[in-house]
Protein backbone atom coordinates (compact mmCIF):
# COMPACT_ATOMS: atom_id res chain seq x y z
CA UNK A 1 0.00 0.00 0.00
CA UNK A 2 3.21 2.14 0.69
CA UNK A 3 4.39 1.38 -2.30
CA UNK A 4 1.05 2.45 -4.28
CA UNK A 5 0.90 5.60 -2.51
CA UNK A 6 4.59 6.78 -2.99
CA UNK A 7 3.60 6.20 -6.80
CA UNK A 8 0.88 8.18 -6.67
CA UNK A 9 2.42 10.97 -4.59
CA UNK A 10 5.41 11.36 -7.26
CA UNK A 11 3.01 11.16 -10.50
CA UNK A 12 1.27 13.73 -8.91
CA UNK A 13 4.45 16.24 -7.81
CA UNK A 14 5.24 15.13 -11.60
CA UNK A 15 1.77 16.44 -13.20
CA UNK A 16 2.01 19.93 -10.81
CA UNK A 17 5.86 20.19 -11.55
CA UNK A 18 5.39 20.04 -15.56
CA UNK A 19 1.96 22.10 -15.17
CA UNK A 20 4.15 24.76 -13.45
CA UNK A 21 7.37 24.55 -15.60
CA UNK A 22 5.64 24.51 -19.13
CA UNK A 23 2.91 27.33 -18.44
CA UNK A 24 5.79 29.62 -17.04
CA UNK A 25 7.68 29.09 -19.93
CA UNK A 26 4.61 29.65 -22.27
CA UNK A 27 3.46 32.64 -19.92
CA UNK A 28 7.23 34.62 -19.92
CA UNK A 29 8.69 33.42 -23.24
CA UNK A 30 5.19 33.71 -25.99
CA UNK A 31 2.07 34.92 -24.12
CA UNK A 32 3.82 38.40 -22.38
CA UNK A 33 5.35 39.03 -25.42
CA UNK A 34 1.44 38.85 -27.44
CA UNK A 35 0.45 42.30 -28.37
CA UNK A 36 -2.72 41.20 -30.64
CA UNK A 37 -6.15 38.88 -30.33
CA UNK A 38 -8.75 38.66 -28.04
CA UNK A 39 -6.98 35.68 -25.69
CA UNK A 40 -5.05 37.91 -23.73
CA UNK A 41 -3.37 40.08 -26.74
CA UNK A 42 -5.26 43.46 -26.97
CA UNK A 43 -5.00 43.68 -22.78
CA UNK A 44 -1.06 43.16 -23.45
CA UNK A 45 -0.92 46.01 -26.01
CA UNK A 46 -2.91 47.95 -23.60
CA UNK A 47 -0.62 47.45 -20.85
CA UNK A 48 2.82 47.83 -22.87
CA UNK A 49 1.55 50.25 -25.43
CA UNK A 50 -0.88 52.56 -23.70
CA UNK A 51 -0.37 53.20 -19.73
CA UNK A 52 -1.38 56.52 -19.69
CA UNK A 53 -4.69 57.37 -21.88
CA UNK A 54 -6.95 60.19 -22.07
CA UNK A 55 -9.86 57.11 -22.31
CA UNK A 56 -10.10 53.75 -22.41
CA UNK A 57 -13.18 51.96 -24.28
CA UNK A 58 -14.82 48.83 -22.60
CA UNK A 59 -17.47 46.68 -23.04
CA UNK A 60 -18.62 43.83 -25.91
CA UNK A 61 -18.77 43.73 -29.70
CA UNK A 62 -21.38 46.54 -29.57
CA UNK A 63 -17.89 48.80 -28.50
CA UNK A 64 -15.41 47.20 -30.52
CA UNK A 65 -17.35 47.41 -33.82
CA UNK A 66 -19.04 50.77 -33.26
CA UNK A 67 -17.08 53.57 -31.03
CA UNK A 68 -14.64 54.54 -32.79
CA UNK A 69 -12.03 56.36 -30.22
CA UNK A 70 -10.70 58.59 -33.09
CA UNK A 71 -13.84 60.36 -33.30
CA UNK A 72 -14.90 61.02 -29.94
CA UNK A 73 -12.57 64.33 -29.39
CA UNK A 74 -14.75 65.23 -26.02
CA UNK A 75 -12.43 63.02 -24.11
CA UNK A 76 -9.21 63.36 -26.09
CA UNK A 77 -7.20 61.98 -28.14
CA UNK A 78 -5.09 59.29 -26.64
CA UNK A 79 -7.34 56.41 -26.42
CA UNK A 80 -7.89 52.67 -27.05
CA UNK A 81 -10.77 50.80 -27.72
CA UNK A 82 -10.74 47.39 -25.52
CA UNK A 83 -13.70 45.84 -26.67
CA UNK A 84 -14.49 41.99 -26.73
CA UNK A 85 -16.85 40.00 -28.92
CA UNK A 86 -18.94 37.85 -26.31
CA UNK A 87 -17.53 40.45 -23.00
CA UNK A 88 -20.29 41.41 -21.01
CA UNK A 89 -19.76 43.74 -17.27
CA UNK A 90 -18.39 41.23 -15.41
CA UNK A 91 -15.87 40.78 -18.45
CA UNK A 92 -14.77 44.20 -18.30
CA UNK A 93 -14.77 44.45 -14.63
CA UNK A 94 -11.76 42.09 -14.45
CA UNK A 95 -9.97 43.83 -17.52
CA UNK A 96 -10.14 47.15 -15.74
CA UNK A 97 -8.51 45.68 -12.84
CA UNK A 98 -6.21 43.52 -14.48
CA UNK A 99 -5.19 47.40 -16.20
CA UNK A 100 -5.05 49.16 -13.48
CA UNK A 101 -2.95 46.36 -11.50
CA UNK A 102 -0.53 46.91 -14.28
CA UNK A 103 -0.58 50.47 -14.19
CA UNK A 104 -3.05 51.42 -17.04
CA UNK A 105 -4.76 54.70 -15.33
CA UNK A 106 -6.87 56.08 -18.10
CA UNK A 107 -8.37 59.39 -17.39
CA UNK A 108 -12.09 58.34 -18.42
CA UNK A 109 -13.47 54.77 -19.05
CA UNK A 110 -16.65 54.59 -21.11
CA UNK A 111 -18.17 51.42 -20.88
CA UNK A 112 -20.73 49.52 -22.86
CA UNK A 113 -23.33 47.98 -21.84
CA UNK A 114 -26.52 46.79 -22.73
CA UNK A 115 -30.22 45.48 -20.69
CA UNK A 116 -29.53 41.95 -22.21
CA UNK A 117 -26.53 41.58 -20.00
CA UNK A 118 -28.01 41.74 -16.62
CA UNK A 119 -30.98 38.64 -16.84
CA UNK A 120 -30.41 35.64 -14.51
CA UNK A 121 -27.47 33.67 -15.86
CA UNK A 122 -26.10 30.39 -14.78
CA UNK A 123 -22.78 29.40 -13.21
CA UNK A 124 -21.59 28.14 -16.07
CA UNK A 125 -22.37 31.78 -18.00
CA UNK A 126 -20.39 32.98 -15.02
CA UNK A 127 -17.40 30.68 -16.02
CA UNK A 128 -17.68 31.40 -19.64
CA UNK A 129 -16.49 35.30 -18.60
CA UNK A 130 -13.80 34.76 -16.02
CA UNK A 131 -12.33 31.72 -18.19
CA UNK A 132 -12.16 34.54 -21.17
CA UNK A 133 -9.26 36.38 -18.97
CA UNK A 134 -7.13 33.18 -18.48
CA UNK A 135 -4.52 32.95 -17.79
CA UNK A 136 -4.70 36.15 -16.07
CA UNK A 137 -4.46 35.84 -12.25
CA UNK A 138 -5.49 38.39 -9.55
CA UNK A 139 -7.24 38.46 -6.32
CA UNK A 140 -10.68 39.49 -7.82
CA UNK A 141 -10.41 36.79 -10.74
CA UNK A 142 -9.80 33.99 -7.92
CA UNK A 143 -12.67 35.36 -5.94
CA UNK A 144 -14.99 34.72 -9.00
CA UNK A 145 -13.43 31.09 -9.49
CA UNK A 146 -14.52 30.11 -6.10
CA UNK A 147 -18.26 31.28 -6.42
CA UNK A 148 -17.98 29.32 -9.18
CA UNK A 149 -17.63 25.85 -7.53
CA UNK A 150 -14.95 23.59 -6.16
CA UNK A 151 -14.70 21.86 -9.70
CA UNK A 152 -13.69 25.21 -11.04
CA UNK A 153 -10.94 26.06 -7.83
CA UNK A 154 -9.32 22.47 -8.73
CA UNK A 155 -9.16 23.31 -12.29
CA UNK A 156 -8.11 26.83 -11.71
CA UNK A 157 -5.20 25.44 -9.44
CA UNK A 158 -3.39 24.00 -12.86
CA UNK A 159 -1.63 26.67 -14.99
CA UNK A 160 -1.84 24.50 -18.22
CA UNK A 161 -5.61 24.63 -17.57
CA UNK A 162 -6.12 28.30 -17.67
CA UNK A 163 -4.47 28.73 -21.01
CA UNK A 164 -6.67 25.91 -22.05
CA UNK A 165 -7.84 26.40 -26.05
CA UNK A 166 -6.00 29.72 -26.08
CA UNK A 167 -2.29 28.52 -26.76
CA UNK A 168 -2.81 28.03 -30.79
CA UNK A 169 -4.79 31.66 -30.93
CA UNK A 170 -1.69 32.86 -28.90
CA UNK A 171 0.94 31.83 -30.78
CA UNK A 172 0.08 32.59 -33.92
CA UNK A 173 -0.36 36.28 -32.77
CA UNK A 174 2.82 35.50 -31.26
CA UNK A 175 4.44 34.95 -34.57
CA UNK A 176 2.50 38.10 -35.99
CA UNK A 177 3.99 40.32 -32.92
CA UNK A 178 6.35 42.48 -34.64
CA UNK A 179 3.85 43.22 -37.73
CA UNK A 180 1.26 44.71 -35.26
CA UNK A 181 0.95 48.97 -35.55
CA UNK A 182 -0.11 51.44 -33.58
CA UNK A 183 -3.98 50.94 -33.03
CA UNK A 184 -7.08 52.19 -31.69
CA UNK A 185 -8.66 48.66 -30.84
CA UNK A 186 -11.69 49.59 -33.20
CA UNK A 187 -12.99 47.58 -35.76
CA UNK A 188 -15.62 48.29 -38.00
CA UNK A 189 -17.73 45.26 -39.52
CA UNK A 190 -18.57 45.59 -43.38
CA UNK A 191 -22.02 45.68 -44.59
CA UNK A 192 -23.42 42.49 -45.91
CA UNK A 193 -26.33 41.79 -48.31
CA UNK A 194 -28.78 40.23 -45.91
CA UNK A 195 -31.05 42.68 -44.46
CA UNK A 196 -31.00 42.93 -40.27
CA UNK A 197 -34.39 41.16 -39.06
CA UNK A 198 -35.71 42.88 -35.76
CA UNK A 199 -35.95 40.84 -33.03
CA UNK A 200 -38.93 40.81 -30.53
CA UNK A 201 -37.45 38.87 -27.58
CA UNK A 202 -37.97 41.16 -24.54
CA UNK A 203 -35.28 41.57 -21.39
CA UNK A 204 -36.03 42.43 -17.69
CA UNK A 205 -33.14 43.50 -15.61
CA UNK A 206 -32.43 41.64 -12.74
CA UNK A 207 -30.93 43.19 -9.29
CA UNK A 208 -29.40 39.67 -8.19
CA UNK A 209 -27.70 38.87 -11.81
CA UNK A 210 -23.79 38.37 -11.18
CA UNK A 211 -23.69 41.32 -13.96
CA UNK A 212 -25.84 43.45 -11.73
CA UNK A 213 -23.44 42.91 -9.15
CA UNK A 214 -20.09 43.65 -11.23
CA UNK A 215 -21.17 46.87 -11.95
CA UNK A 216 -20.30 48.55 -8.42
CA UNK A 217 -16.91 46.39 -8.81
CA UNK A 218 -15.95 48.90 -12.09
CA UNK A 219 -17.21 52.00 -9.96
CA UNK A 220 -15.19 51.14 -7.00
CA UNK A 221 -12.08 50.73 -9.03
CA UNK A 222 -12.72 54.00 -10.62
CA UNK A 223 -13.32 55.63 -7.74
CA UNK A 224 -10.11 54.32 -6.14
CA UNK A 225 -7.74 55.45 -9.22
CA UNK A 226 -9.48 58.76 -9.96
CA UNK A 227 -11.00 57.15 -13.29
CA UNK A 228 -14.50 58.81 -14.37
CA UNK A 229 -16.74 56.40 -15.41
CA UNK A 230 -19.46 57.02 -18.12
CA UNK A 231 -21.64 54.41 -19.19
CA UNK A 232 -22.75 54.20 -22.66
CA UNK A 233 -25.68 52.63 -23.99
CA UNK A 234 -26.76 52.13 -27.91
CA UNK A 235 -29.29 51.52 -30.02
CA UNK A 236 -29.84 48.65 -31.82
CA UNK A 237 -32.14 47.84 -34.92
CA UNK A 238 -35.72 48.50 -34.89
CA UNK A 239 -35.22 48.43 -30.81
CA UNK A 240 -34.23 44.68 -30.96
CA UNK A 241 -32.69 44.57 -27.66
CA UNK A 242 -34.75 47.46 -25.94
CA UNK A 243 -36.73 47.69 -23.31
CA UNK A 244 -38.71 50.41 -21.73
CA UNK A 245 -39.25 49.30 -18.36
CA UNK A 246 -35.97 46.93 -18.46
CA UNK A 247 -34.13 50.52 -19.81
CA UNK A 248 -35.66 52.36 -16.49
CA UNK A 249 -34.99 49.70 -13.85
CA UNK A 250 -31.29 49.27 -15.12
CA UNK A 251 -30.45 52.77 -15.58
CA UNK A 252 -31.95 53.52 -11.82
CA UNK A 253 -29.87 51.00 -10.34
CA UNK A 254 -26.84 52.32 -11.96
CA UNK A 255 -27.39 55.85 -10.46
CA UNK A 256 -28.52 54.04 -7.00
CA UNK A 257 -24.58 52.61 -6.99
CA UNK A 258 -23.82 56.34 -7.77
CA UNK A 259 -23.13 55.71 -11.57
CA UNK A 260 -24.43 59.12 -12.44
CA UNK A 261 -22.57 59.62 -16.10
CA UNK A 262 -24.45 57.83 -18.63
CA UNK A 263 -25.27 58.23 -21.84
CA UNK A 264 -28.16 56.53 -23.10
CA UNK A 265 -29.45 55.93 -26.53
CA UNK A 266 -31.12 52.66 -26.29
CA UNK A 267 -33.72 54.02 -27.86
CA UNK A 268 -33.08 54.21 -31.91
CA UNK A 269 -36.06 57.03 -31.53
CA UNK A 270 -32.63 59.09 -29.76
CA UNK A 271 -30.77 58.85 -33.60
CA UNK A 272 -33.40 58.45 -36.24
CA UNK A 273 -30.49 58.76 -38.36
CA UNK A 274 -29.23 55.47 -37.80
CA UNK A 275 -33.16 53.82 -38.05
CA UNK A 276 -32.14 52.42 -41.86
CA UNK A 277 -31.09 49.44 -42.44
CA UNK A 278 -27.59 50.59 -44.71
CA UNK A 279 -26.53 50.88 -41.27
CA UNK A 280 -26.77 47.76 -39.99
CA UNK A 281 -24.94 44.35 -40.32
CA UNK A 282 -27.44 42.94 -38.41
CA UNK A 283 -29.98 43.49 -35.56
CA UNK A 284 -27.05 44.49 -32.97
CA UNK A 285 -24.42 45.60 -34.95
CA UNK A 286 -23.23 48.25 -37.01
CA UNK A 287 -22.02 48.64 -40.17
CA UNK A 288 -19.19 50.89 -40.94
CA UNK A 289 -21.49 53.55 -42.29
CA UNK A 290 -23.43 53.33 -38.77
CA UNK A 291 -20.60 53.30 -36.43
CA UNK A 292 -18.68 56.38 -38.01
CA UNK A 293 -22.71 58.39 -37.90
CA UNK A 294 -22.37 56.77 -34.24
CA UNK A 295 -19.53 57.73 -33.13
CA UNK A 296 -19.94 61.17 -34.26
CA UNK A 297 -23.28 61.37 -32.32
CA UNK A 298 -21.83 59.98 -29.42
CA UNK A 299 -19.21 62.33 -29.18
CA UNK A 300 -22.03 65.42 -29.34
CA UNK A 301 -23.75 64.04 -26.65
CA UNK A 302 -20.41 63.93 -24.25
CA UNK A 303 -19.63 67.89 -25.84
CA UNK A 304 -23.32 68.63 -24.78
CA UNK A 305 -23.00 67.21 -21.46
CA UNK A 306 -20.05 68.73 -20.48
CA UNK A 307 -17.21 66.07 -21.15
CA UNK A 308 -14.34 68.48 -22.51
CA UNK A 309 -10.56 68.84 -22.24
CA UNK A 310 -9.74 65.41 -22.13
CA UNK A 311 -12.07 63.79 -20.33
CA UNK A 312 -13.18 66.64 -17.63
CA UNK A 313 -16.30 67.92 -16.84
């Protein structure tokens, strides 16, 4: 039995020890050196390229494919755009303090967001979001990982684990590193033949949602490195993702956690000009056309409200 045990004991200081030694060598010598992609690169080129912005862009596809950084001038002109395809708050409450741990201090953030994002979601959606900033490791990721279950901490506990599915994405923008420019982080989608279709599916927000609950995570952090925080909310297609009463309870909640700043044009009634269809790829996203009449919009609304001078009010 001695025997079995001592076995055991050494294939399992040989798993950790080759976990530990081949992450660290992926980590330091490939994924550090990644300035591109959404597994980890566009946070890198944040943190190497950009510590110091005017702004700082956050939130889901809805922010990488339609605010375009270059146009909004009310906040100024140093700015990246970090948004994620498939991100929602919680997302981009762990980016900001994965940033700010690494001494990204921009001078506004305007964040994304949209009603859909704060409905009752599983565990598992709760996984899907922290596992989309592995390998990343810091105090408030691990405190997600163990509301998300034992099964999770065990997993978490390997290094080879948390870079799980991202390795191949990683190094090929490894090999791409030194062919990567100076960027904004925005992309704009191109149109395509297929006319949006509005949807009629209908969102309530919900206090308890693990989303509802990130939110006063990104105004704390802002509030502890001077960052001011608006919160930016657009239209969609024929109102496909709005909500009237959904709009009102979310918005109220925001200012109850003293998230005053916001910017709301949910409503396409706010921007008839973006109500045709040439501006939409589909039901939630702009086209190119759309996000540059977008952006421009956006940034009257922040002159009219007072956001000048690089980001002051």
């Amino acid at each position: 039995m001695k025997t079995i045990l001592k076995k055991i004991a050494i294939v399992c200081v040989a798993i950790i020890a080759f976990d530990r030694v081949a992450a660290y060598l992926f980590m330091h010598l490939i994924f550090d050196k990644t300035v591109s992609g959404e597994s980890g690169g566009t946070i890198n080129y944040a943190i190497e390229r950009n510590p110091h912005l005017d702004f700082l862009v956050l939130g889901a596809s809805r922010a990488e494919h339609q605010i375009d950084p270059a146009a909004l001038t009310a906040l100024g002109a140093n700015s990246y755009n970090l948004g994620i395809d498939g991100d929602n708050v919680l997302a981009s409450a762990l980016i900001l303090d994965i940033l700010v741990r690494n001494g990204v201090r921009p001078k506004t953030l305007l964040l994304q967001t949209d009603l859909f994002e704060y409905t009752t979601g599983t565990t598992q959606d709760m996984i899907d979001q922290i596992d989309r900033l592995y390998p990343y490791d810091t105090p408030l990721i691990r405190s997600y990982v163990a509301k998300a279950g034992l099964a999770e901490e065990i997993k978490y506990f390997f290094d080879l684990y948390k870079l799980n599915r991202k390795m191949l994405d990683v190094g090929y923008n490894f090999l791409k590193r030194n062919s990567v420019g100076t960027t904004t982080g925005f992309v704009p989608l191109p149109p395509i033949a297929v006319p949006p279709q509005i949807s009629t599916t209908h969102y309530a927000y919900d206090d308890s949602s693990v989303t509802a609950q990130a939110m006063p995570l990104i105004k704390n952090i802002c509030d502890e490195y001077g960052i001011r925080l608006i919160v930016v909310l657009p239209p969609s297609y024929g109102n496909s993702l709005f909500d009237a009463g959904g709009e009102k309870h979310m918005t109220d909640a925001f200012r109850a956690e003293g998230i005053t700043d916001i910017v709301d044009l949910a409503d396409i009634a706010k921007t008839p000009t973006l109500a045709s269809a040439d501006n939409w790829r589909d039901a939630e996203h702009m086209d190119a056309l759309g996000a540059e009449t977008f952006s421009k919009i956006l940034n009257e609304k922040l002159l009219l409200s007072g956001y000048g001078n690089g980001g002051g009010k």
